[in-house]
PDB file of N, CA and C in Angstrom:
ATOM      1  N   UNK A   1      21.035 -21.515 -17.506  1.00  0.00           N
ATOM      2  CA  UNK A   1      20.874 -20.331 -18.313  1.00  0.00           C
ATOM      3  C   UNK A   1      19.937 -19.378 -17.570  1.00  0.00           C
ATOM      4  N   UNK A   2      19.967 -17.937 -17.938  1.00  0.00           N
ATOM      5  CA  UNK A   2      19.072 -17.129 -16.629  1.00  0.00           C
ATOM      6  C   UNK A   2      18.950 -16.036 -17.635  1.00  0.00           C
ATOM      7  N   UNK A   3      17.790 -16.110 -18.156  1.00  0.00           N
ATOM      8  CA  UNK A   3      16.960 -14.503 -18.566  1.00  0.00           C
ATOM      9  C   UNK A   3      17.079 -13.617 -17.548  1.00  0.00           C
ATOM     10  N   UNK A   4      17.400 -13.224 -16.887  1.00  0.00           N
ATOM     11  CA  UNK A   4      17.128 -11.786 -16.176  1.00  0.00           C
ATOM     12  C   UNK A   4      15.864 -12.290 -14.542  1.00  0.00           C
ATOM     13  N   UNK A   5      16.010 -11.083 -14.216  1.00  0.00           N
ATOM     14  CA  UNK A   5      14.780 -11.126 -12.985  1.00  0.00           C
ATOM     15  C   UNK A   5      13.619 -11.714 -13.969  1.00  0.00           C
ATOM     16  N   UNK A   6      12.406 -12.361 -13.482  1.00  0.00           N
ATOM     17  CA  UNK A   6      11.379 -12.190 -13.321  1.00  0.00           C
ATOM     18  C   UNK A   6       9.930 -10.852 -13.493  1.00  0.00           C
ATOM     19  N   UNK A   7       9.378 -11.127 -14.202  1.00  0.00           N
ATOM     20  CA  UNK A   7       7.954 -10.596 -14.143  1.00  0.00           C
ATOM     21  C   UNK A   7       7.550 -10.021 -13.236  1.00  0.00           C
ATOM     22  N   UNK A   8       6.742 -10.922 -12.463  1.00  0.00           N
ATOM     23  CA  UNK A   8       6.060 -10.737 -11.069  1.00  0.00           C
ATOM     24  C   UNK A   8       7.437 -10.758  -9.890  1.00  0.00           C
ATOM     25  N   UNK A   9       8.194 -10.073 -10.314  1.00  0.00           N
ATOM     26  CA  UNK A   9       9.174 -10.126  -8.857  1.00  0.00           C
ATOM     27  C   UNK A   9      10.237  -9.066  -8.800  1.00  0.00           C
ATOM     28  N   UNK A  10      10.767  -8.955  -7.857  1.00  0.00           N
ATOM     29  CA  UNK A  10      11.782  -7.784  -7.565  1.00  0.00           C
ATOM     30  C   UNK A  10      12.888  -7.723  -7.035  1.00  0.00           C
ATOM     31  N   UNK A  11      13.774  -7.161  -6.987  1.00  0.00           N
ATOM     32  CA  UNK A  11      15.303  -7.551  -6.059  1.00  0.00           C
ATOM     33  C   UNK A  11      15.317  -6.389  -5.102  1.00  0.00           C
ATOM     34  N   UNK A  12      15.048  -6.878  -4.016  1.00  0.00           N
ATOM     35  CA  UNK A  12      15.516  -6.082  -2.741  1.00  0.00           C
ATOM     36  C   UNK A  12      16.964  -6.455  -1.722  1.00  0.00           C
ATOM     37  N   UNK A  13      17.749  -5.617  -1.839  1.00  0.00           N
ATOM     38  CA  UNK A  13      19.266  -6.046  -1.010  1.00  0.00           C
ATOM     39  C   UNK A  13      19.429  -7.270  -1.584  1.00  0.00           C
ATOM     40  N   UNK A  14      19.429  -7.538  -2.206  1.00  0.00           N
ATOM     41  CA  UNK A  14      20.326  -8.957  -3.060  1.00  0.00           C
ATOM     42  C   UNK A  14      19.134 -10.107  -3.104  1.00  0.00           C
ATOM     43  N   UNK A  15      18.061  -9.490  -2.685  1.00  0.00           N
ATOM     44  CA  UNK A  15      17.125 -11.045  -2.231  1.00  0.00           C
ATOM     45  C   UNK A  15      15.948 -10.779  -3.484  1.00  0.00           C
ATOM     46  N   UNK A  16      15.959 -11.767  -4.240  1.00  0.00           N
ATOM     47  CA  UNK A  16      14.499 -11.861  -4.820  1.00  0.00           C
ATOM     48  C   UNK A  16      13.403 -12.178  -4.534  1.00  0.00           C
ATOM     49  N   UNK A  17      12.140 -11.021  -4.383  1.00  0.00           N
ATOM     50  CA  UNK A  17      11.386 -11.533  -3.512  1.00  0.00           C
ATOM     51  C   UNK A  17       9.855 -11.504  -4.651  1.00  0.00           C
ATOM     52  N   UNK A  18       8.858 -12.237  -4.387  1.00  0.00           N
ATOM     53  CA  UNK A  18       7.525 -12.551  -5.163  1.00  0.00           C
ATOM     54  C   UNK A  18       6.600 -11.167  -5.005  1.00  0.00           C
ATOM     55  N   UNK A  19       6.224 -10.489  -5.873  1.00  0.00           N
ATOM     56  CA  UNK A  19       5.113  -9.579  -5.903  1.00  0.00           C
ATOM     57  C   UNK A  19       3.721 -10.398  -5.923  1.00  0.00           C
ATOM     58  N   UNK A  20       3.140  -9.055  -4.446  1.00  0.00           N
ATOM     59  CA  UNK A  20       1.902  -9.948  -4.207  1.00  0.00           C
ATOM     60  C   UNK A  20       0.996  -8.648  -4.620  1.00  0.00           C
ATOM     61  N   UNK A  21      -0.455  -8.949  -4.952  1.00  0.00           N
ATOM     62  CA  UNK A  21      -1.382  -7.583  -4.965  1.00  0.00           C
ATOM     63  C   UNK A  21      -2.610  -8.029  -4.186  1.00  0.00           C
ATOM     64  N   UNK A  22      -3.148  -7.127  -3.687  1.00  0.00           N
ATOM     65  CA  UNK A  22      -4.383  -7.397  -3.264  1.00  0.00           C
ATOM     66  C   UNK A  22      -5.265  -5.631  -3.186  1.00  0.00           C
ATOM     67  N   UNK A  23      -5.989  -5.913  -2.897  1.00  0.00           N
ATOM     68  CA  UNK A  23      -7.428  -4.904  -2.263  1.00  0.00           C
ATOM     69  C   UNK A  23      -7.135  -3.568  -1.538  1.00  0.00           C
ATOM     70  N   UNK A  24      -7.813  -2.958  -1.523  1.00  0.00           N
ATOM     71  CA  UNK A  24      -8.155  -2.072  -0.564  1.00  0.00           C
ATOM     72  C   UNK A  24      -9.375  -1.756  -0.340  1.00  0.00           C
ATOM     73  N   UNK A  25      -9.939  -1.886   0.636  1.00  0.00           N
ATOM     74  CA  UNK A  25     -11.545  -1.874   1.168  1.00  0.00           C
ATOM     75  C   UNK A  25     -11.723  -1.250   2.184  1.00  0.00           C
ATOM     76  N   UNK A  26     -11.856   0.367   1.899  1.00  0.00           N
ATOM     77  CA  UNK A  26     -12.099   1.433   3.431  1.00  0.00           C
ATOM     78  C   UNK A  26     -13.448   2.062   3.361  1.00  0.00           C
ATOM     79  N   UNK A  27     -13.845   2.104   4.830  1.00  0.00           N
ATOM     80  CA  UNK A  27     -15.005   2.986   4.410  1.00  0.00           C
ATOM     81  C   UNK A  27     -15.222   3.525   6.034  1.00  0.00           C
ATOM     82  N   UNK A  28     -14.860   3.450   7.237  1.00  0.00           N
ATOM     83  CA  UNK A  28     -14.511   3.980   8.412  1.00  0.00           C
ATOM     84  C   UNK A  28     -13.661   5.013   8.373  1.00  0.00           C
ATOM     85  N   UNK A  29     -13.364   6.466   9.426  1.00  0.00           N
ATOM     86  CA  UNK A  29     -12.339   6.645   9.946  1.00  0.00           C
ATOM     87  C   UNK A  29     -11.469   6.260  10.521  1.00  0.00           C
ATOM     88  N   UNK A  30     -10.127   6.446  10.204  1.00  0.00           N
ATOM     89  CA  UNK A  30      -9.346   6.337  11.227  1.00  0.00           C
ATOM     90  C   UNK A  30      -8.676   5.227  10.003  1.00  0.00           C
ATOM     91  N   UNK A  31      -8.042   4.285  11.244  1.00  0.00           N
ATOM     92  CA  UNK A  31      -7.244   2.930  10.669  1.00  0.00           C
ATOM     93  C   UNK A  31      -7.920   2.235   9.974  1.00  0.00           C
ATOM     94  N   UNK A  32      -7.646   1.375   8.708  1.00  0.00           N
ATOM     95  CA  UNK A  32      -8.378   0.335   8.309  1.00  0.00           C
ATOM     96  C   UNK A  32      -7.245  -0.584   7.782  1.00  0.00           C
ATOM     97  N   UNK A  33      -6.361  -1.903   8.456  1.00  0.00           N
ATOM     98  CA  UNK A  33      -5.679  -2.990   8.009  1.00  0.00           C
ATOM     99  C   UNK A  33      -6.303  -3.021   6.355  1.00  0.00           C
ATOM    100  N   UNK A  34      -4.507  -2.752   6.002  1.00  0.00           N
ATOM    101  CA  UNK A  34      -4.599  -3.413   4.177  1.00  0.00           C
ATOM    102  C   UNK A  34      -4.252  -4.665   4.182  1.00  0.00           C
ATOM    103  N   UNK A  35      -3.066  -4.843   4.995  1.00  0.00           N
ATOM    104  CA  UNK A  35      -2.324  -6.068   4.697  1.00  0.00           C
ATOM    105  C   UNK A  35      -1.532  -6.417   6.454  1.00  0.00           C
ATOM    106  N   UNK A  36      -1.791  -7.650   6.578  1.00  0.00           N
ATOM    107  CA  UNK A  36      -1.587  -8.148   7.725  1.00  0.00           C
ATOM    108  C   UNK A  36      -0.158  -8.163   7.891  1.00  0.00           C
ATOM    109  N   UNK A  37       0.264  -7.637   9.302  1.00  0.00           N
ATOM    110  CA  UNK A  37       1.472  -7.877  10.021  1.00  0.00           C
ATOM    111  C   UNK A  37       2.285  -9.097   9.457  1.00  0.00           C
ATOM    112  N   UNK A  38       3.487  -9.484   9.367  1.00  0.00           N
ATOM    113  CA  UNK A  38       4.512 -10.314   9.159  1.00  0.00           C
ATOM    114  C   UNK A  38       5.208 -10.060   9.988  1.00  0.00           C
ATOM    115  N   UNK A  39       5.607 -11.469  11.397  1.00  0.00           N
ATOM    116  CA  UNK A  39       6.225 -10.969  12.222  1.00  0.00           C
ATOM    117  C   UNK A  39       7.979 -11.071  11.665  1.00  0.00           C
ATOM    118  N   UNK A  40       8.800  -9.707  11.811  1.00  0.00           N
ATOM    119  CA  UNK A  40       9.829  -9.668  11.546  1.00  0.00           C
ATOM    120  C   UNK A  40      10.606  -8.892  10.356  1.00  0.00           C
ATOM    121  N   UNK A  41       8.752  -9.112   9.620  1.00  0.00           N
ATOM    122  CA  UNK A  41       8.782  -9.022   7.930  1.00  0.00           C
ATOM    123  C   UNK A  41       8.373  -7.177   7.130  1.00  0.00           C
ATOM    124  N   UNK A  42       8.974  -6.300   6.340  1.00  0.00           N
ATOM    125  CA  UNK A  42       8.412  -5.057   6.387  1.00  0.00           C
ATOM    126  C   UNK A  42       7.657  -5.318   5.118  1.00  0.00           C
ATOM    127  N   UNK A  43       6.496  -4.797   4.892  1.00  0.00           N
ATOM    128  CA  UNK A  43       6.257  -4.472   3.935  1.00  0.00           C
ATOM    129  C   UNK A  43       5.988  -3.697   2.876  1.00  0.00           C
ATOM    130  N   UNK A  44       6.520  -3.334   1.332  1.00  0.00           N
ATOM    131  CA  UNK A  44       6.764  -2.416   0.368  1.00  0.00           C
ATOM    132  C   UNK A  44       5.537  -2.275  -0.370  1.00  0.00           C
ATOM    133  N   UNK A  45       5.302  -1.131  -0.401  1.00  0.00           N
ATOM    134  CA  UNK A  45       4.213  -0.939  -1.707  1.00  0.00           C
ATOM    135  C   UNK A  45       4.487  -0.311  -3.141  1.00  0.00           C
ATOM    136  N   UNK A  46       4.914  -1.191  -4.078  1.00  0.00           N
ATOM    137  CA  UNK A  46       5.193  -0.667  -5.508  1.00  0.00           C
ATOM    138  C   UNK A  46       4.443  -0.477  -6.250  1.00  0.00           C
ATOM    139  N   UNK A  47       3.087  -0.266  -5.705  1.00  0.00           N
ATOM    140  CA  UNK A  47       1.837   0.162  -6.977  1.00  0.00           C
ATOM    141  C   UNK A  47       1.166   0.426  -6.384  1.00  0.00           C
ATOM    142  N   UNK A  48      -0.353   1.456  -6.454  1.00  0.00           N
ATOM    143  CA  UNK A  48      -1.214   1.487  -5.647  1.00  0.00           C
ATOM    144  C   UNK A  48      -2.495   2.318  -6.422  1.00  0.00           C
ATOM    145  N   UNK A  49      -3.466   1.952  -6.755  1.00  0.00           N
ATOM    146  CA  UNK A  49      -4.586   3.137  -6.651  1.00  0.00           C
ATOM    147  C   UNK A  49      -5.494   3.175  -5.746  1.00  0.00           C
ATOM    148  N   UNK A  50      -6.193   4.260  -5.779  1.00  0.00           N
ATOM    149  CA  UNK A  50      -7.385   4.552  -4.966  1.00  0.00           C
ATOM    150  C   UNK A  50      -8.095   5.092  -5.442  1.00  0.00           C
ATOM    151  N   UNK A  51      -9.621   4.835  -5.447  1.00  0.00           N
ATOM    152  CA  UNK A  51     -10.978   5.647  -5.765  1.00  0.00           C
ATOM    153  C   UNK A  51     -12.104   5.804  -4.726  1.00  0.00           C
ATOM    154  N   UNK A  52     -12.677   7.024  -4.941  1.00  0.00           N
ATOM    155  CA  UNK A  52     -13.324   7.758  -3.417  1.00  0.00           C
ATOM    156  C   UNK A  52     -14.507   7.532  -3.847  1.00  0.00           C
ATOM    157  N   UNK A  53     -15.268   7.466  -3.079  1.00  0.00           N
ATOM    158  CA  UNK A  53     -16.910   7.672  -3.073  1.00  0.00           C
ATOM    159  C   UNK A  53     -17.346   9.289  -2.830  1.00  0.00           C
ATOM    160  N   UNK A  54     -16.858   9.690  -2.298  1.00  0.00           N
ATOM    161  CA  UNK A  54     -17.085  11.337  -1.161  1.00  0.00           C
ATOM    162  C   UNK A  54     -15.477  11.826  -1.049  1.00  0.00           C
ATOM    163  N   UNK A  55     -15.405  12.988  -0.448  1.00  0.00           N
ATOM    164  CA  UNK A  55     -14.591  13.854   0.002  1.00  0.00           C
ATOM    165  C   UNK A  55     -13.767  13.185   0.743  1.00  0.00           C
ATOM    166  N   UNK A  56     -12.614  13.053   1.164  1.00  0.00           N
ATOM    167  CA  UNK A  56     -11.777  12.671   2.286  1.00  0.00           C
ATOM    168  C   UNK A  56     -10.293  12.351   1.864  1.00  0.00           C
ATOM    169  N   UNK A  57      -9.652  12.586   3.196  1.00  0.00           N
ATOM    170  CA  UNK A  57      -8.272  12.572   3.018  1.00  0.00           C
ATOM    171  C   UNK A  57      -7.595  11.398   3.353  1.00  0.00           C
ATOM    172  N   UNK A  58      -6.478  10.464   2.548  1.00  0.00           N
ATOM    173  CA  UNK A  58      -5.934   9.390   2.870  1.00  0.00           C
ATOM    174  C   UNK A  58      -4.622   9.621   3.146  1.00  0.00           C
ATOM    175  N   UNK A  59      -4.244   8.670   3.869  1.00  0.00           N
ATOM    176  CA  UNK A  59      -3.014   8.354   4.474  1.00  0.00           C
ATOM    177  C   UNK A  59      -2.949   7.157   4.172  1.00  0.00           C
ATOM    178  N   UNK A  60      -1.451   6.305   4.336  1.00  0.00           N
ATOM    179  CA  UNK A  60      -0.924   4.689   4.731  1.00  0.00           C
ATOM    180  C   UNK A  60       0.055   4.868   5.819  1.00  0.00           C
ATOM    181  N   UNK A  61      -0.331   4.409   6.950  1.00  0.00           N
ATOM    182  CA  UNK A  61       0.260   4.003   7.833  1.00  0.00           C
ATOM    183  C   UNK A  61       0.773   2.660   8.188  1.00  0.00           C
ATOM    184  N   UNK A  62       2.038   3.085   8.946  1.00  0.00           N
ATOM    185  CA  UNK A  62       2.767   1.529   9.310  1.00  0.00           C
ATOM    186  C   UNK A  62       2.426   1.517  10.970  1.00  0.00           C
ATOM    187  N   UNK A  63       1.318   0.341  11.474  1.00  0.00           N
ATOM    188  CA  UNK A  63       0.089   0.256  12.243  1.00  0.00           C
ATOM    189  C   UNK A  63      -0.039   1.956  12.651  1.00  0.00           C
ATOM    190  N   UNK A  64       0.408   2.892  13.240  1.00  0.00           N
ATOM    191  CA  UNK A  64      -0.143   3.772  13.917  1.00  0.00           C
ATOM    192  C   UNK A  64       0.622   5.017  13.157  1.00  0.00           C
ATOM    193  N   UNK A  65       1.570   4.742  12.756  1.00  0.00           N
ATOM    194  CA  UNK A  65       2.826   5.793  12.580  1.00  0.00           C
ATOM    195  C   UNK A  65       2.288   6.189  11.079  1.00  0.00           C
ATOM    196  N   UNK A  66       2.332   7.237  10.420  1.00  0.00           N
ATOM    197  CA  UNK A  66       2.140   7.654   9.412  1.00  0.00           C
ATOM    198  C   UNK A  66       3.676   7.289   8.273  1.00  0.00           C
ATOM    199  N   UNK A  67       3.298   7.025   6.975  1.00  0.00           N
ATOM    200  CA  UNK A  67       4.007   6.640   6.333  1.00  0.00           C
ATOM    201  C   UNK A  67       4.031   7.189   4.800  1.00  0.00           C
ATOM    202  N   UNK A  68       3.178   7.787   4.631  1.00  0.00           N
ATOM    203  CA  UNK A  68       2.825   8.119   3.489  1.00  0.00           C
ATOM    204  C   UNK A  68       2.273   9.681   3.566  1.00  0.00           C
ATOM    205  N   UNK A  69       2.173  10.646   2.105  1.00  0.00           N
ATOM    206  CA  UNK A  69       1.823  12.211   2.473  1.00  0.00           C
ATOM    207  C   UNK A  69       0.509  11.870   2.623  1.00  0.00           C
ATOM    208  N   UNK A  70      -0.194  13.005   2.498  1.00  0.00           N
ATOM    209  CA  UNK A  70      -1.799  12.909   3.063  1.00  0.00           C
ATOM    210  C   UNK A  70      -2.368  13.359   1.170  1.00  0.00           C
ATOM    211  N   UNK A  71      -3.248  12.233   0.700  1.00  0.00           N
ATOM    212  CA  UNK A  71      -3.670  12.307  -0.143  1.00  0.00           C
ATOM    213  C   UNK A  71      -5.139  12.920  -0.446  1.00  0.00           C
ATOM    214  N   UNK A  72      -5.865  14.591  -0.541  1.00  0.00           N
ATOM    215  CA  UNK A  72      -6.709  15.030  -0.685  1.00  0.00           C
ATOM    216  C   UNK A  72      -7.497  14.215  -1.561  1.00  0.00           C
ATOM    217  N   UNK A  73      -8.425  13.883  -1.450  1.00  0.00           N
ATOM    218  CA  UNK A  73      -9.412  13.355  -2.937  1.00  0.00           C
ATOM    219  C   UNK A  73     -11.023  13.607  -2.697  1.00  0.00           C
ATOM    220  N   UNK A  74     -11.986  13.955  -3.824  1.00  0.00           N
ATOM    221  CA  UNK A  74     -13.299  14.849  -3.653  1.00  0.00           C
ATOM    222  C   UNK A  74     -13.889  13.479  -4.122  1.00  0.00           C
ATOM    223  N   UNK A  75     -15.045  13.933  -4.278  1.00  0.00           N
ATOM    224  CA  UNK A  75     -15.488  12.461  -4.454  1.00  0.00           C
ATOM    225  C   UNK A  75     -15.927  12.172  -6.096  1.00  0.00           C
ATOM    226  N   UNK A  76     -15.880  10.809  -6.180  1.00  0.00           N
ATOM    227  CA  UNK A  76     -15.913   9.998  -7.337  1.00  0.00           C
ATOM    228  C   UNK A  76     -14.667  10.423  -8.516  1.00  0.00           C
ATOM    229  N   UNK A  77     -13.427  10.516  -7.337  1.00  0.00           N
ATOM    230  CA  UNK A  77     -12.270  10.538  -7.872  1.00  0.00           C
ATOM    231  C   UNK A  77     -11.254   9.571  -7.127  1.00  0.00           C
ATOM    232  N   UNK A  78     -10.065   9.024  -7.780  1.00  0.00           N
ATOM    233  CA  UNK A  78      -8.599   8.562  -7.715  1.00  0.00           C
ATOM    234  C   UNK A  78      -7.278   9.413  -7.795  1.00  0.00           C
ATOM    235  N   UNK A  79      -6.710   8.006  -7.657  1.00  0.00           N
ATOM    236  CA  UNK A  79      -5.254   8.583  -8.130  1.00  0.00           C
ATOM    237  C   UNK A  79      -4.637   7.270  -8.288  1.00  0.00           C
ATOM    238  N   UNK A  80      -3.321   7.070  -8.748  1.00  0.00           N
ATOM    239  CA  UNK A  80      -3.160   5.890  -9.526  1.00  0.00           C
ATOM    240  C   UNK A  80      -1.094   6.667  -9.221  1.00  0.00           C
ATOM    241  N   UNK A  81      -0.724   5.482  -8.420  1.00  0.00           N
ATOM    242  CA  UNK A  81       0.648   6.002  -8.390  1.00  0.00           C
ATOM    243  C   UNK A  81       1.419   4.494  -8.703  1.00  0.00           C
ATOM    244  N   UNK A  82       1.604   4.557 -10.227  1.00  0.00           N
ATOM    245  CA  UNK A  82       1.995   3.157 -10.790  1.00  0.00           C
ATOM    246  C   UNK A  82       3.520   2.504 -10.345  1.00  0.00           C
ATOM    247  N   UNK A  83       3.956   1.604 -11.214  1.00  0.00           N
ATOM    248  CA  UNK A  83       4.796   0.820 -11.006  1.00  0.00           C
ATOM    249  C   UNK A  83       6.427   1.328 -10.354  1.00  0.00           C
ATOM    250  N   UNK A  84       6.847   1.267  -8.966  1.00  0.00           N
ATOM    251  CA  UNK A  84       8.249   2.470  -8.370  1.00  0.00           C
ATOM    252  C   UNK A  84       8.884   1.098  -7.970  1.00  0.00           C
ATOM    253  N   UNK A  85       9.849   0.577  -8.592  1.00  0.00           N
ATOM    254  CA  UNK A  85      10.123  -0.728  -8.202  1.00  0.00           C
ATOM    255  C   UNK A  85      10.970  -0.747  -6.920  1.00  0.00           C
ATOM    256  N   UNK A  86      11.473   0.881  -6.805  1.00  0.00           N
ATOM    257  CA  UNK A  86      12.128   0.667  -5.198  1.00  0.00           C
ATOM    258  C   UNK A  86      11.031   1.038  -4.218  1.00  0.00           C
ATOM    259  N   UNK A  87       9.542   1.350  -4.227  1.00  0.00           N
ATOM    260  CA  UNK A  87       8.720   1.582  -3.387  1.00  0.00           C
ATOM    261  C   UNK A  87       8.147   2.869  -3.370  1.00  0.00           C
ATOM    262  N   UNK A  88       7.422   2.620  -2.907  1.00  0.00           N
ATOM    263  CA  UNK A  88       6.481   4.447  -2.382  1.00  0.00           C
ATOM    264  C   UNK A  88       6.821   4.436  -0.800  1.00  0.00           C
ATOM    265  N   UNK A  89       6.572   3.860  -0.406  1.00  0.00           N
ATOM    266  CA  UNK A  89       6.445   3.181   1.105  1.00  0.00           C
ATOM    267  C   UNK A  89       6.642   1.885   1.784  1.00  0.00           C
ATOM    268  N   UNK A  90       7.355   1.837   2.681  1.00  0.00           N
ATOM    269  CA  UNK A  90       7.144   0.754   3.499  1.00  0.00           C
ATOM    270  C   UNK A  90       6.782   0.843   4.779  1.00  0.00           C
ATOM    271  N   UNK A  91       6.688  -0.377   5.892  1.00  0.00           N
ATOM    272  CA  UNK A  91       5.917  -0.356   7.060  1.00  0.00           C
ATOM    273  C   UNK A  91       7.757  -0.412   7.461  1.00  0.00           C
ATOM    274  N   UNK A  92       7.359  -0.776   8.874  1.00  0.00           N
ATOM    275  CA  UNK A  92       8.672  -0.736   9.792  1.00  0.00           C
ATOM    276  C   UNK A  92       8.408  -2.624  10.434  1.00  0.00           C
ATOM    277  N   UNK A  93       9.177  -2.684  10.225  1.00  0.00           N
ATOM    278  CA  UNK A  93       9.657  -4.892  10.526  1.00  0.00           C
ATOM    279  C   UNK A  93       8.188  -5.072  11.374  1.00  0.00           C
ATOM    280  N   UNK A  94       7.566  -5.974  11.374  1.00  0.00           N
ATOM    281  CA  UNK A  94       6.345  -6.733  12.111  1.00  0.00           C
ATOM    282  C   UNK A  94       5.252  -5.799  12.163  1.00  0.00           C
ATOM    283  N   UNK A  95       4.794  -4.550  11.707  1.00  0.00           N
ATOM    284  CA  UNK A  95       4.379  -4.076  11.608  1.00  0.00           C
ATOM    285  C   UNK A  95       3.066  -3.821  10.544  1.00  0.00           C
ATOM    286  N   UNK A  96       1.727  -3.613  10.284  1.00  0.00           N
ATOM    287  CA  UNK A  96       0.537  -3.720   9.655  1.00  0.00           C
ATOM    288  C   UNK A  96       0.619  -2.458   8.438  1.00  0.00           C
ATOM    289  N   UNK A  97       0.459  -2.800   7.174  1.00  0.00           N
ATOM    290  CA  UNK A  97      -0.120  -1.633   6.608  1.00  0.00           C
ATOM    291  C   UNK A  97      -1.552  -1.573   6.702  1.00  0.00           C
ATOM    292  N   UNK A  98      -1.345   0.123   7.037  1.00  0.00           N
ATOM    293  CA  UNK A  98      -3.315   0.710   6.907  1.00  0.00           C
ATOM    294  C   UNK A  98      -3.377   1.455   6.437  1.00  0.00           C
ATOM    295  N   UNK A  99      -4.511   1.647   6.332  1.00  0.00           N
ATOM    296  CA  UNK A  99      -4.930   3.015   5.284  1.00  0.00           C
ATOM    297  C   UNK A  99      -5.723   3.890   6.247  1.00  0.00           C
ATOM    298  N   UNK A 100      -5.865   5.045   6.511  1.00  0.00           N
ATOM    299  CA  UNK A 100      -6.275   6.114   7.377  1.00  0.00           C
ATOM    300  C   UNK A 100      -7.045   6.702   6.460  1.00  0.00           C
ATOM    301  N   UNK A 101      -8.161   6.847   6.947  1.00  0.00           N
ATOM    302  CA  UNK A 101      -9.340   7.656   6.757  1.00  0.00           C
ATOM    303  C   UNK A 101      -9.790   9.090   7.399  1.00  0.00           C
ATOM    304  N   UNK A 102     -10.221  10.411   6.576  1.00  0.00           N
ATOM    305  CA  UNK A 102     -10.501  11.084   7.359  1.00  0.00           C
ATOM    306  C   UNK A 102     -11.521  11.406   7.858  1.00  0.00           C
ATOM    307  N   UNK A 103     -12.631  10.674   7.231  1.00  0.00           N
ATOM    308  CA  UNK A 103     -13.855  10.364   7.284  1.00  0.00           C
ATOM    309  C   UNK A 103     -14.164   9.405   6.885  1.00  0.00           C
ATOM    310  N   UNK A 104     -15.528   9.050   7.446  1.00  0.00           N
ATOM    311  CA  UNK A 104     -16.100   7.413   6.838  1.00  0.00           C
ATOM    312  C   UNK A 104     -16.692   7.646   5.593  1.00  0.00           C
ATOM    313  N   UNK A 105     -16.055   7.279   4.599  1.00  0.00           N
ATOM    314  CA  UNK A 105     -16.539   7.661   2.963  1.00  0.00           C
ATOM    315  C   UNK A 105     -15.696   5.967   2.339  1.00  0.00           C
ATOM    316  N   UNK A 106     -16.482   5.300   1.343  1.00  0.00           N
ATOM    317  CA  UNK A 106     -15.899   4.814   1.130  1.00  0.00           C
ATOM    318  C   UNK A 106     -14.390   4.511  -0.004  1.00  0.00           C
ATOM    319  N   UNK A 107     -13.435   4.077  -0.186  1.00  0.00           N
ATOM    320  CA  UNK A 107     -12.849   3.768  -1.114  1.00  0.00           C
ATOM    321  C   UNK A 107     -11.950   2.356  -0.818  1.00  0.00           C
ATOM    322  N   UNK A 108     -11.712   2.692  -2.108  1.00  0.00           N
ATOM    323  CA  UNK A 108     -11.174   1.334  -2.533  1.00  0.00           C
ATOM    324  C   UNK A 108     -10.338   1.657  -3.844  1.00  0.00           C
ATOM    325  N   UNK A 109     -10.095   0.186  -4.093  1.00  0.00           N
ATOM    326  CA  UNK A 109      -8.560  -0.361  -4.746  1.00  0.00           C
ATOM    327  C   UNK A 109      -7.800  -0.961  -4.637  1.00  0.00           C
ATOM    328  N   UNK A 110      -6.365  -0.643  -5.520  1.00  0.00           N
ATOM    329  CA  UNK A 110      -5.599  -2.465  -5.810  1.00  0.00           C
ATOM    330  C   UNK A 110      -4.382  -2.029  -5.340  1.00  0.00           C
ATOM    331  N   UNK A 111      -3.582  -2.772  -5.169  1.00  0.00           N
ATOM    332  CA  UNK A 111      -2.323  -2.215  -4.242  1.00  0.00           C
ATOM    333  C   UNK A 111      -1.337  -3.807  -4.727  1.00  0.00           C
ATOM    334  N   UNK A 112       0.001  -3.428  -4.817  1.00  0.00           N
ATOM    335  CA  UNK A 112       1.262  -4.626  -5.491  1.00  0.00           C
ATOM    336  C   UNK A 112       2.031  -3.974  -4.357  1.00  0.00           C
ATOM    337  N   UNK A 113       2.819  -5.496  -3.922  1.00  0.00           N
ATOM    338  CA  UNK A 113       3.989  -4.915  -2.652  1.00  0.00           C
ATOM    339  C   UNK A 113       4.850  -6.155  -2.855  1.00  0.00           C
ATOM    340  N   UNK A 114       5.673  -6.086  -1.848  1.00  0.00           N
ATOM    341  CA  UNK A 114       6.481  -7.011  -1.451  1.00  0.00           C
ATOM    342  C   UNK A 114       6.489  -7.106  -0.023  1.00  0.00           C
ATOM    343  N   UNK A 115       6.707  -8.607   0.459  1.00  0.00           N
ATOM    344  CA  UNK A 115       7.105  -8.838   1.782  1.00  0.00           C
ATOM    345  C   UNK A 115       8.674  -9.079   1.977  1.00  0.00           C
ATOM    346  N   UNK A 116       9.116  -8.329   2.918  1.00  0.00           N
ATOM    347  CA  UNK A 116      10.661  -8.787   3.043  1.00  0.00           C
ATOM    348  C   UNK A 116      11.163  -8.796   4.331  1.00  0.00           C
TER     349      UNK A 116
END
């Protein structure tokens, strides 16, 4: 018998795959690794917020390549881009998500993806 998909999970190209969440912890310019390389493997981001300490502009990049628009934020503000079950973004196969900084200010937050 089969209720439907799953809760915590998603169907990508026919494959059901496990929703994972974790962190975001920036406070450098430049690159800062969200989520580690999977060799072979891309990874999706279906949820994400962010909150600033200071002024600065974010990006998510797939390791170097930009992937995402450039998100203005002033400080002791967010943004909150909830549940897109086909994605906001993904990386490109074996490839790192990061988060780009335009200054060293800190932020942080929670982020839901898939590996596939």
């Amino acid at each position: 018998m089969s209720f439907g998909p799953r809760a915590d999970a998603v169907m990508i190209g026919g494959q059901l795959l496990n929703v994972q969440r974790g962190l975001i912890e920036a406070s450098s310019s430049g690159n800062t690794q969200v989520i580690a390389a999977q060799s072979g493997k891309r990874i999706r981001v279906i949820a994400y917020n962010l909150m600033a300490a200071g002024s600065v502009n974010v990006k998510f990049n797939s390791a170097s390549t930009k992937i995402s628009g450039l998100k203005y934020l002033i400080a002791n503000t967010g943004m909150v881009c909830g549940d897109l079950e086909k994605g906001w973004f993904e990386t490109a196969s074996g490839e790192a998500l990061n988060i780009n900084l335009s200054a060293s200010v800190a932020v942080e937050g929670e982020i839901v993806y898939v590996v596939y």
